[in-house]
Every structure is written in C-alpha cells, then in structure tokens.
N, C-alpha and C. Protein backbone atom coordinates (compact mmCIF):
# COMPACT_ATOMS: atom_id res chain seq x y z
N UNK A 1 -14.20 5.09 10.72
CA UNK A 1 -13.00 4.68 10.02
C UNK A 1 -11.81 5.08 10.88
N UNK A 2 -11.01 4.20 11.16
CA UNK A 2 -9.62 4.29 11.96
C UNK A 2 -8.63 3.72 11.51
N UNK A 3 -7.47 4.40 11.29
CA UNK A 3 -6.06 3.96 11.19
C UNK A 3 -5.49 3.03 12.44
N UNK A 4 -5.49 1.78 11.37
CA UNK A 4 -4.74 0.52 12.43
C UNK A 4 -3.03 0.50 12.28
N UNK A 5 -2.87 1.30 11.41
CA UNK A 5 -1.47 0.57 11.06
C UNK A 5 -0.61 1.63 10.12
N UNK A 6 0.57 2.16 10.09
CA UNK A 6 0.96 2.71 8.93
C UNK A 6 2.49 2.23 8.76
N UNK A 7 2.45 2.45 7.35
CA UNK A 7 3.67 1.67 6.91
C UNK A 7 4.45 2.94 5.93
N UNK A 8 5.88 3.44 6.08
CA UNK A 8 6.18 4.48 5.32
C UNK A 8 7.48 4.05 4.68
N UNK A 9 7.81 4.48 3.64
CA UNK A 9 9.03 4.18 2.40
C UNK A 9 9.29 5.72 2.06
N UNK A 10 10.53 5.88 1.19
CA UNK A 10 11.38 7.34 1.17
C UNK A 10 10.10 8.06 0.37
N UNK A 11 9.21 7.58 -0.57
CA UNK A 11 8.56 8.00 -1.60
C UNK A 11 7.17 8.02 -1.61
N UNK A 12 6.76 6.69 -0.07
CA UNK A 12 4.91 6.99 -0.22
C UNK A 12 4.74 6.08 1.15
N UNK A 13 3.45 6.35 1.42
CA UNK A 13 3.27 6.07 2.36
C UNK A 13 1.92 5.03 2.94
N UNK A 14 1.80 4.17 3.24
CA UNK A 14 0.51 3.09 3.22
C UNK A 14 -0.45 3.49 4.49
N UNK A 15 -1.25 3.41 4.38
CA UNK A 15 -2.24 3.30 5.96
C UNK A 15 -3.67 2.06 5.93
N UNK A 16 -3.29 1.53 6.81
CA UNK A 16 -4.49 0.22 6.76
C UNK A 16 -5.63 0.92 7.92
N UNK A 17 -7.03 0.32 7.36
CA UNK A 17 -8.17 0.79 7.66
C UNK A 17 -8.42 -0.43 9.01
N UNK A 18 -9.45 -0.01 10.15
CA UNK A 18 -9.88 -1.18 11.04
C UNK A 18 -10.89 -2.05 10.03
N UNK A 19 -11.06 -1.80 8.76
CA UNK A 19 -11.67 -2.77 8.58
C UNK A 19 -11.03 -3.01 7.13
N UNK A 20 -9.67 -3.00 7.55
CA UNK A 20 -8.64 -4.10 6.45
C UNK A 20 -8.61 -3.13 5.24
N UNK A 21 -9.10 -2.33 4.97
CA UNK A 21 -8.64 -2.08 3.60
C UNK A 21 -7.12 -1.26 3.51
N UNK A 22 -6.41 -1.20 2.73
CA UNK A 22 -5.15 -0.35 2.34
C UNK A 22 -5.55 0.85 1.50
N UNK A 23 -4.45 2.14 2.02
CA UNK A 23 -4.74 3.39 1.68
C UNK A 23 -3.76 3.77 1.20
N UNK A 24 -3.20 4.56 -0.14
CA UNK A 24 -1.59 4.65 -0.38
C UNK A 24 -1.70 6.51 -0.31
N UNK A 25 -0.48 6.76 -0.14
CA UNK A 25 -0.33 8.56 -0.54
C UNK A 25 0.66 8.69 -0.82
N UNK A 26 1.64 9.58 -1.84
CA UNK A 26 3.13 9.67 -2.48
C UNK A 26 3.34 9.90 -3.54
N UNK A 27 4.18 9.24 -3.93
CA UNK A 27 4.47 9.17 -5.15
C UNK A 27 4.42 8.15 -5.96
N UNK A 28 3.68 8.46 -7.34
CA UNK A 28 3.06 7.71 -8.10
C UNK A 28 3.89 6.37 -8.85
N UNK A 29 5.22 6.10 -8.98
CA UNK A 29 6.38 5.67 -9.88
C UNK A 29 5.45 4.25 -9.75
N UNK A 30 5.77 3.82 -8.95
CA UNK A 30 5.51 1.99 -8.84
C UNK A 30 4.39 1.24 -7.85
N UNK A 31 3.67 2.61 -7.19
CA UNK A 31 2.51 1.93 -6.54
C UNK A 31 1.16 2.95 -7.06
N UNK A 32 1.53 3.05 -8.22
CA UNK A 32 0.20 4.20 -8.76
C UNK A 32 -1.22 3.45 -9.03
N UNK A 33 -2.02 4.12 -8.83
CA UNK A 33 -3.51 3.83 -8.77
C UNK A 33 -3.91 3.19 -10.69
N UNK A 34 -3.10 3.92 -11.46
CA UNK A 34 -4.04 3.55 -12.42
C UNK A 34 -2.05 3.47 -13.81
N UNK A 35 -2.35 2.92 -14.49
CA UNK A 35 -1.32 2.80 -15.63
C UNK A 35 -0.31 3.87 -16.27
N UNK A 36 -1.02 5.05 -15.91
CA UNK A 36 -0.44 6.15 -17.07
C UNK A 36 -0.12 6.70 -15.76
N UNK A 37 -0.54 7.09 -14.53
CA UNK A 37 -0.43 7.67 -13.08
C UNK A 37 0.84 7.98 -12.87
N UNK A 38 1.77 8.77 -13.15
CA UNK A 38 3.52 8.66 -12.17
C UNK A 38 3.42 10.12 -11.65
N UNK A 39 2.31 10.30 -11.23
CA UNK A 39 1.76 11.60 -10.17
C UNK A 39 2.36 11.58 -8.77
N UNK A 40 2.52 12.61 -7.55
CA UNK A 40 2.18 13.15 -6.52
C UNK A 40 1.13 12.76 -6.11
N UNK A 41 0.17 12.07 -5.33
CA UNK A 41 -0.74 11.53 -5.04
C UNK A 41 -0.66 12.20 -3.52
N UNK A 42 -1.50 13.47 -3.01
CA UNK A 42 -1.37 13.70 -1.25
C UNK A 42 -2.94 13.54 -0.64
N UNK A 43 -3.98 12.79 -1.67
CA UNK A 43 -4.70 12.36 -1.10
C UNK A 43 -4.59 10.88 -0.87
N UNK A 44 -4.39 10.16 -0.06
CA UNK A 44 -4.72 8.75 -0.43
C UNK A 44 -5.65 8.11 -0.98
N UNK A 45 -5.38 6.98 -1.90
CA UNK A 45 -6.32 6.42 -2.80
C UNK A 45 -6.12 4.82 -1.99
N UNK A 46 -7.18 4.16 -2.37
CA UNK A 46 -7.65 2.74 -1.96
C UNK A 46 -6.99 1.83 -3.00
N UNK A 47 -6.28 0.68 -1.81
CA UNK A 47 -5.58 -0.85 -3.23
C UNK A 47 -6.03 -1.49 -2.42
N UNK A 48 -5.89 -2.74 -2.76
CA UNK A 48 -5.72 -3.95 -2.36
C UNK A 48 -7.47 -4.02 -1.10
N UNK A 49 -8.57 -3.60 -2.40
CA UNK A 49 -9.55 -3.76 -1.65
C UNK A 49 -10.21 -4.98 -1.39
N UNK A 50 -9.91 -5.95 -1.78
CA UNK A 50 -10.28 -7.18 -1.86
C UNK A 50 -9.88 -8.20 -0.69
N UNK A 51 -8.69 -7.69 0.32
CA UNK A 51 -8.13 -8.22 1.03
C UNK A 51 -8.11 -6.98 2.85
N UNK A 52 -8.13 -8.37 3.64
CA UNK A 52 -8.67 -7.85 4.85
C UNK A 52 -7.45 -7.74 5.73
N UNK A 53 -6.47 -6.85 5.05
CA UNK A 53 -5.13 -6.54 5.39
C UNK A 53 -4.98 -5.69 7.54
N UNK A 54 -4.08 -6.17 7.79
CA UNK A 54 -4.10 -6.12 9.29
C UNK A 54 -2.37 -4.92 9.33
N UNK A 55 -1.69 -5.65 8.44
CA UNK A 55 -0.29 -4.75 8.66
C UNK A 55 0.48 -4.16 7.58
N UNK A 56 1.01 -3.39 7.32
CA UNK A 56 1.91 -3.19 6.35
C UNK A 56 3.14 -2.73 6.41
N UNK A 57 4.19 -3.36 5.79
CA UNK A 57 5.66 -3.31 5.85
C UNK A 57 5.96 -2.30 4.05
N UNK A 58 6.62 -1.24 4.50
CA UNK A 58 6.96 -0.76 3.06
C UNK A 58 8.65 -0.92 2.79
N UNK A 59 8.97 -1.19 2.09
CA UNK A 59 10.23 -0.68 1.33
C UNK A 59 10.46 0.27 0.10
N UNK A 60 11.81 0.40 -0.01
CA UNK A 60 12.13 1.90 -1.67
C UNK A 60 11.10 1.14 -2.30
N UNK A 61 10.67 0.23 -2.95
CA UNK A 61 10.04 -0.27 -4.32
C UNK A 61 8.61 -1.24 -3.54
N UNK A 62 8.73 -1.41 -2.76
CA UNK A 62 7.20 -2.25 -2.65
C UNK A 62 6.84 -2.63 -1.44
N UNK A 63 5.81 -3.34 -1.08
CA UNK A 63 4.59 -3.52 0.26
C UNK A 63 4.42 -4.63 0.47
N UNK A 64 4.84 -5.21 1.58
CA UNK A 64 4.28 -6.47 2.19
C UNK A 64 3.38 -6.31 3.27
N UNK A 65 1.88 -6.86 2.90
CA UNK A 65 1.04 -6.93 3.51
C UNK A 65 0.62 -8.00 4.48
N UNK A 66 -0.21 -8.45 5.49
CA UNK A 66 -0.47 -9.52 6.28
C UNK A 66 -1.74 -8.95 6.20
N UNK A 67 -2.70 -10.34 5.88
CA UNK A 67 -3.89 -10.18 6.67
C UNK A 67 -4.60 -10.62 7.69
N UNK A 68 -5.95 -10.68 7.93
CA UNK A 68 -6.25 -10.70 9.30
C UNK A 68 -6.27 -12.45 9.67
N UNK A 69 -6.08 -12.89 8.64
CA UNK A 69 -5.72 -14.63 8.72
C UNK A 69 -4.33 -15.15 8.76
N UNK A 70 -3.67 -14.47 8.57
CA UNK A 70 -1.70 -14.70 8.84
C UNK A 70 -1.26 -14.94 7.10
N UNK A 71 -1.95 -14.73 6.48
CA UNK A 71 -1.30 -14.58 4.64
C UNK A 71 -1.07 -13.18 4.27
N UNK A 72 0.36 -13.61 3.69
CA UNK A 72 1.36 -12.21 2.93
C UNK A 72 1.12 -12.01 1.93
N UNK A 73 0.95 -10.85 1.37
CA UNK A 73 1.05 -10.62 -0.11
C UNK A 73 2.57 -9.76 -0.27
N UNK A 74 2.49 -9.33 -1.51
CA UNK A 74 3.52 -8.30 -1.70
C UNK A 74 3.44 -7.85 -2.92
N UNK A 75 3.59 -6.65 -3.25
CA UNK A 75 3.23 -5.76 -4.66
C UNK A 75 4.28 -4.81 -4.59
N UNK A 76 4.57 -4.15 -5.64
CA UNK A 76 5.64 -3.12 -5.86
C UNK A 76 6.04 -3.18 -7.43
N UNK A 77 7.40 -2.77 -7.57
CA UNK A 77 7.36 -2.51 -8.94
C UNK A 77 7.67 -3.96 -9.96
N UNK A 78 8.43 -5.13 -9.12
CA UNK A 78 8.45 -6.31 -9.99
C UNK A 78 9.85 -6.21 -10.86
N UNK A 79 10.49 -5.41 -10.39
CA UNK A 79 11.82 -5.41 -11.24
C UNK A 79 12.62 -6.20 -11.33
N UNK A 80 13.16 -6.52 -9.86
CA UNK A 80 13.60 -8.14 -9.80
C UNK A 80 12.92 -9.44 -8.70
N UNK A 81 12.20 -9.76 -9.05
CA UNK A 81 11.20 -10.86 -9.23
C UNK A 81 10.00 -10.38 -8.64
C-alpha cells in the first residue's frame, strides 16, 4: 500500500491509495465517516471505496476527486449546492 497523492484543507486531510482508494483524517464536521460522527478522526478512515480515484483537491468544506479514467466527483458539506 502506497500513498499516490495527498490533498490537505485547514480541518482534514485526504490521502489516495496506488490502488485508488481515498483515506480521510481530521476533523469530523462535514467529511465524517458515519451520521452522528463530528469527531477528531487521527486515524484515517476509508470513503469513496467504490471509485478508482488518482487525485485529490481539498477545500474549507469539500473534495474534488479525479479518477483513473479523467471523471470528477465532489463531496463535502452541500451547503451551497
């Protein structure tokens, strides 16, 4: 397992796997693992396992991803749009 990529924001921090998966660590507010979560998170936990993510861009509130086919996603808190 190797770190291809890391992506950091004031509050958490992303790391993509060589084999695409995304890793988060931080703070819990708007990229938390589970619903009730608004934890400190300093282990990283696994998202966006479904997708064979190559890069990640963070901002204050959310993540734009690329994967290994040239498609973006983006997740975060959804506040304004």
């Amino acid at each position: 397992m190797k770190v291809i990529d890391v992506g950091c924001a004031e509050t958490f921090t992303c790391f993509v796997l060589d084999y695409g998966e995304v890793y988060m660590a931080g703070k819990g507010v708007f990229e938390k693992p589970t619903e009730d979560d608004v934890e400190t998170f300093s282990t990283p936990y696994p998202v966006l396992l479904e997708l064979e993510v190559r890069q990640v861009f963070c901002g204050a509130n959310h993540v734009i991803c690329l994967d290994f086919y040239g498609k973006c996603y983006s997740l975060g808190s959804g506040d304004d749009g």
